[in-house]
Protein backbone atom coordinates (compact mmCIF):
# COMPACT_ATOMS: atom_id res chain seq x y z
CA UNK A 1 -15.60 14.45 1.63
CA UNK A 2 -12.78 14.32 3.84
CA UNK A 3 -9.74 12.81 2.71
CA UNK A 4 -6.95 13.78 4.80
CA UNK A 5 -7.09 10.64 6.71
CA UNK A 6 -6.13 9.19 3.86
CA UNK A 7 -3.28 11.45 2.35
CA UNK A 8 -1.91 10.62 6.04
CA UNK A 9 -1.94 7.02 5.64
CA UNK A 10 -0.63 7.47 2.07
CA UNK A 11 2.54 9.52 3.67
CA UNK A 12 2.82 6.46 6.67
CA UNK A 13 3.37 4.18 3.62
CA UNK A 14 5.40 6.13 1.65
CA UNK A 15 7.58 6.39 4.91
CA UNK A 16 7.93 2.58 5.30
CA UNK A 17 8.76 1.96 1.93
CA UNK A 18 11.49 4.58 1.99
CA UNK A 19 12.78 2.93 5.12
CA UNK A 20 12.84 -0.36 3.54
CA UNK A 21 14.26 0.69 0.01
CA UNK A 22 17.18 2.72 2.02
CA UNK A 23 17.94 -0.76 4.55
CA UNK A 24 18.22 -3.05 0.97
CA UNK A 25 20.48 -1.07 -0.73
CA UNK A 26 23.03 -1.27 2.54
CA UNK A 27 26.36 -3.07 1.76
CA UNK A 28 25.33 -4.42 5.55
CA UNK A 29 21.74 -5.69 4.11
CA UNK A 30 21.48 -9.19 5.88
CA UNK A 31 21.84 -7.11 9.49
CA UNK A 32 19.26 -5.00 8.27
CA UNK A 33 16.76 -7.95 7.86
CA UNK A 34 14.71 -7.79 11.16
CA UNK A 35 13.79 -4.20 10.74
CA UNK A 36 12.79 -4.70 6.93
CA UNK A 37 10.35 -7.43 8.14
CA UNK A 38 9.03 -4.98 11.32
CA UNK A 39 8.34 -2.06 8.56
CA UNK A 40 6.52 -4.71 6.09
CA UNK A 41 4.35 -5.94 9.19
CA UNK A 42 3.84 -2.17 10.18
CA UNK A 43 3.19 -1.22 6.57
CA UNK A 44 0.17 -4.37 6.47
CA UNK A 45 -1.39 -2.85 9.31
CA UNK A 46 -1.21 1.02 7.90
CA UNK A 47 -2.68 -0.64 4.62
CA UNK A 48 -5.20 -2.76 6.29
CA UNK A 49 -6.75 -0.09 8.37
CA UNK A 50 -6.95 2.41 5.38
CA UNK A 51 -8.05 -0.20 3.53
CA UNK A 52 -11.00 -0.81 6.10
CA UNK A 53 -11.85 3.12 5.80
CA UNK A 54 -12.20 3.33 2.06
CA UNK A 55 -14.17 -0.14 2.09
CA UNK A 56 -16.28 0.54 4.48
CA UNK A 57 -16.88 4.60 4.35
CA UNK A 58 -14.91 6.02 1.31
CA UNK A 59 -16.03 4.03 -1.32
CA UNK A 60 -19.83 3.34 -0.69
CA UNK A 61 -20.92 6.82 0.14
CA UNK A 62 -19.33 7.66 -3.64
CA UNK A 63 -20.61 4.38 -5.54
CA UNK A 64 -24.12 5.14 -3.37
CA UNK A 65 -23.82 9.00 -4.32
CA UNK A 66 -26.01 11.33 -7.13
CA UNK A 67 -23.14 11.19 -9.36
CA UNK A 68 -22.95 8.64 -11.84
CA UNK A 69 -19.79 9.32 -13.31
CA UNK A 70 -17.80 9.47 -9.91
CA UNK A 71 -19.95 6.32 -9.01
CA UNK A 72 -18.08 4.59 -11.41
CA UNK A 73 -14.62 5.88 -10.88
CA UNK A 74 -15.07 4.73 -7.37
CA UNK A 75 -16.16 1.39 -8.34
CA UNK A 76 -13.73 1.05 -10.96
CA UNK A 77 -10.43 2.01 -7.86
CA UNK A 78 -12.11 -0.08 -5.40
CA UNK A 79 -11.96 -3.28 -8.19
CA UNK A 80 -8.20 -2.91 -9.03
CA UNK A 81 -7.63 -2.24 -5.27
CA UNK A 82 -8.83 -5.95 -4.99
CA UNK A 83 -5.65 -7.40 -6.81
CA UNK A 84 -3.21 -4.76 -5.49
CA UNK A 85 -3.77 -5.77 -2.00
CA UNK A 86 -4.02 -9.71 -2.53
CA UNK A 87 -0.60 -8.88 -3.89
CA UNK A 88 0.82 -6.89 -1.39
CA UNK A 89 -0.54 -9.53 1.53
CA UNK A 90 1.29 -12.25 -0.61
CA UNK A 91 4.53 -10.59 -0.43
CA UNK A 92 3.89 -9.75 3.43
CA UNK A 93 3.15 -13.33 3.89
CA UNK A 94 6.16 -14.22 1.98
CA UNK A 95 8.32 -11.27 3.52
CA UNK A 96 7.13 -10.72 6.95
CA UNK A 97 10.23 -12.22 9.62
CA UNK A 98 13.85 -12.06 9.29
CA UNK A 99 13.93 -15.79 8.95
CA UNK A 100 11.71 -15.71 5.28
CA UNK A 101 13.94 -13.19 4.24
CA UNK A 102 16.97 -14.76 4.37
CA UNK A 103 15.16 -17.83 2.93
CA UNK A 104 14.22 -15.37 0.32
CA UNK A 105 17.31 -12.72 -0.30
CA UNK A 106 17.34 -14.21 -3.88
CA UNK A 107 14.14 -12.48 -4.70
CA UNK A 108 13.29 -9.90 -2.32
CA UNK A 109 14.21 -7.16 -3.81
CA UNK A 110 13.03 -7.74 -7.06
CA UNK A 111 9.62 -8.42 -4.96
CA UNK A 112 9.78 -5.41 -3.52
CA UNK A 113 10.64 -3.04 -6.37
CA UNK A 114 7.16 -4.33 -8.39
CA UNK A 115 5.34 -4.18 -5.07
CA UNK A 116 6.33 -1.11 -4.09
CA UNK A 117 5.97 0.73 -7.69
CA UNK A 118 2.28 -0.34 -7.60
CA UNK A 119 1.39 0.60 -4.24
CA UNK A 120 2.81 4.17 -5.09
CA UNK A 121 1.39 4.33 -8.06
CA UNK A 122 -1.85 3.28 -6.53
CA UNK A 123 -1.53 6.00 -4.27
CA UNK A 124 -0.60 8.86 -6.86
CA UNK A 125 -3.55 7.52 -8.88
CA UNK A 126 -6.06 8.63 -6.35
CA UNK A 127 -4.52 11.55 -5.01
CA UNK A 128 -4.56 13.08 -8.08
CA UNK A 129 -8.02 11.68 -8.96
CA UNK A 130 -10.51 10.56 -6.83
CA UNK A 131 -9.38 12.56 -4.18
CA UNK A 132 -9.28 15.55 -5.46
CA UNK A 133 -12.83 15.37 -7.22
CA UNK A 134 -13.82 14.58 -3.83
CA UNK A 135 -12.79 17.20 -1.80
């Protein structure tokens, strides 16, 4: 199967949360606010389209495949992606304009920190899993 449209996506996220982990930690943070909220709107759409692929494409042609085992470790990603990205749209919906974050400075980052930990690990979990049984 091909996955590099994936590992792509994977790097587009990694790139956003890099770009919003580097604005927080600015002594100049509250100027920084606007762009933080662009690169969490840009990371929900990065997340919802690859989200879309492995829904619709990824995941059925594995759980649907000869291989009972794999079957299962697809169904079992696909599951916990379920929370993960109610999570994730949560803290968008929270996060997601410069005026909710300053409504919100008291907790953002702490926000951020958990959310962004899981979507990595997330991410390291099935390139060094599913992925690579797949390809």
């Amino acid at each position: 199967m091909f996955t590099e449209r994936y590992l792509v996506q994977h790097e587009e996220v990694r790139e956003l949360i890099k770009g919003i982990e580097s604005k927080m930690t600015k002594p100049d943070y509250t100027a920084q606010l606007a762009d933080i909220a662009s690169e969490i709107n840009k990371m929900a759409g990065v997340l919802r389209v690859h989200l879309s692929g492995e829904d619709q494409y990824l995941y059925p042609s594995i759980i649907k495949g000869n291989d009972p085992a794999l079957s299962k470790m697809a169904k079992d990603y696909q599951d916990e992606m379920g929370d993960l990205y109610e999570t994730f749209t949560a803290f968008k919906n929270k996060y997601n304009t410069k005026a909710k974050l300053m409504e919100h400075q008291a907790t953002f980052s702490k926000e951020a920190r958990i959310v962004f930990t899981a979507i990595k690990k997330r991410m390291e979990k099935e390139e060094k899993g599913l992925y690579l049984v797949i390809r």
